[in-house]
C-alpha atoms as a PDB file:
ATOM      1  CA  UNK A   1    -129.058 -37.631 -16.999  1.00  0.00           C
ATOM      2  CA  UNK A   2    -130.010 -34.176 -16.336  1.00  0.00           C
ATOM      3  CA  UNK A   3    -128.273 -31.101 -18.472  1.00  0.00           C
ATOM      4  CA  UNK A   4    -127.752 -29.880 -15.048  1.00  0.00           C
ATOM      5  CA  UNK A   5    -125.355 -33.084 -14.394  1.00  0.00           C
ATOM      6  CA  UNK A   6    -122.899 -31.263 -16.912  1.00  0.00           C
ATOM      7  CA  UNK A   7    -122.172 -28.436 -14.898  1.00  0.00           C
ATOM      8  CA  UNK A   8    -122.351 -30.516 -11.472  1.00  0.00           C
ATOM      9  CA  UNK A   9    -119.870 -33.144 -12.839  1.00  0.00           C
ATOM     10  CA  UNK A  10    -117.574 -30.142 -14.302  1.00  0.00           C
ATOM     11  CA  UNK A  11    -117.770 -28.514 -10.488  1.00  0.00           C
ATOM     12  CA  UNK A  12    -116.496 -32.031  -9.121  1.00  0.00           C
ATOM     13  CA  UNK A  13    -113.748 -32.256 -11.836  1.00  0.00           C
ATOM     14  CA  UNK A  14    -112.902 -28.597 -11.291  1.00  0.00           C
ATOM     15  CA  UNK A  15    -113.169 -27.855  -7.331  1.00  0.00           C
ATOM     16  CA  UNK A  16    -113.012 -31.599  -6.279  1.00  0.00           C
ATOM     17  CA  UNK A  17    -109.939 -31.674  -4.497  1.00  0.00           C
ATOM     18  CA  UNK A  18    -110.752 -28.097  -3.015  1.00  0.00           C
ATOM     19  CA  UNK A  19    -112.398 -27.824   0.608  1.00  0.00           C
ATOM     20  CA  UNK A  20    -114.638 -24.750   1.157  1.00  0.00           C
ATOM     21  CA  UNK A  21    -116.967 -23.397   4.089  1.00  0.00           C
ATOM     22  CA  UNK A  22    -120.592 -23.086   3.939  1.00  0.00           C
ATOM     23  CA  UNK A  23    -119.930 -19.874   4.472  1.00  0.00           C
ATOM     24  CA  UNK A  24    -118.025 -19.601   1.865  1.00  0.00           C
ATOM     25  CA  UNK A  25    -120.318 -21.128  -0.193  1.00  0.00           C
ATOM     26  CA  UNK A  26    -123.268 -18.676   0.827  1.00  0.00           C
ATOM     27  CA  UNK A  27    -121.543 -15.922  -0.232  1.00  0.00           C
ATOM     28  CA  UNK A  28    -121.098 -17.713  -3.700  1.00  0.00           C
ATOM     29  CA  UNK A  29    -125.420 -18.164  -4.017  1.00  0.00           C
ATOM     30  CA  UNK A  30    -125.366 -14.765  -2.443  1.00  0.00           C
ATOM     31  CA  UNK A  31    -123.156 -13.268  -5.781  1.00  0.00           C
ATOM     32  CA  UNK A  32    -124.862 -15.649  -7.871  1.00  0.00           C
ATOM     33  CA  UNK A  33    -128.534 -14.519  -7.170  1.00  0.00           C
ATOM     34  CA  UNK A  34    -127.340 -10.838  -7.095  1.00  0.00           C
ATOM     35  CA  UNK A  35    -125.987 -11.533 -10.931  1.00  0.00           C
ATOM     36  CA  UNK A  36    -128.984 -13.182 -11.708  1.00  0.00           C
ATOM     37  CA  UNK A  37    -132.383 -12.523  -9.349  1.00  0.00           C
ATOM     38  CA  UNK A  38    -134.316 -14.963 -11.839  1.00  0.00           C
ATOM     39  CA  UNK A  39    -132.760 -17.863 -10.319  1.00  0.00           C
ATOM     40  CA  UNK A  40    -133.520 -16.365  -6.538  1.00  0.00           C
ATOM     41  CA  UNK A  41    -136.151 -19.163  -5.717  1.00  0.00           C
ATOM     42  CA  UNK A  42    -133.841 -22.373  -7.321  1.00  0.00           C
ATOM     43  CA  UNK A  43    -130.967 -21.038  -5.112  1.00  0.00           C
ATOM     44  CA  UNK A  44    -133.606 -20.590  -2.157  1.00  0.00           C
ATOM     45  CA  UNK A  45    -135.118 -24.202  -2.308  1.00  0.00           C
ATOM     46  CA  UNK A  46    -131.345 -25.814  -2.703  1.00  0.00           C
ATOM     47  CA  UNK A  47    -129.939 -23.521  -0.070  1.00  0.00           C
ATOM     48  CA  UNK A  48    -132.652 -24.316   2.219  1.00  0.00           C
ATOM     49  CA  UNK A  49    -132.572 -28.410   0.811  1.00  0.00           C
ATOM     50  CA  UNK A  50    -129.136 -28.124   2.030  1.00  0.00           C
ATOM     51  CA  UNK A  51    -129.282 -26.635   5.573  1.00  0.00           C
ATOM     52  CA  UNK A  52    -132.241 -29.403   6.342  1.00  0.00           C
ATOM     53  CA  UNK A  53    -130.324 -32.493   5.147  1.00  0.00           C
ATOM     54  CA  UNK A  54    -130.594 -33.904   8.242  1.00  0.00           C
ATOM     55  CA  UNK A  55    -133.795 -33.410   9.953  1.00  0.00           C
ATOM     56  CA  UNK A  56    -135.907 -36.082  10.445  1.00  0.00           C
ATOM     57  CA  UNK A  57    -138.152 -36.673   8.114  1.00  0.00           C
ATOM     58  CA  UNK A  58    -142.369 -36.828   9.443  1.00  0.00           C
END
């Protein structure tokens, strides 16, 4: 297990039941990057992770 597990299994156990826009959730990594610009390129590579989910792969 990851230490990042923790805070992704507190998420689930927090905001499980809640449904939310992507929109809504790029605003979040927007806040979150302007609180903290070290962790600019993590939020980049998961944001972009996430909008390519389903291309095909080469």
């Amino acid at each position: 297990m990851y230490f990042t597990d923790r805070g992704i299994e507190e998420l689930a156990a927090r905001r499980g039941d809640e449904e939310v826009s992507f929109e809504w959730l790029a605003e979040q990594l927007r806040a979150f990057v302007d609180l903290n610009p070290d962790f600019e390129t993590p939020v980049e590579r998961l944001a972009t992770w996430l909008a390519r989910l389903d291309d095909d792969e080469d």
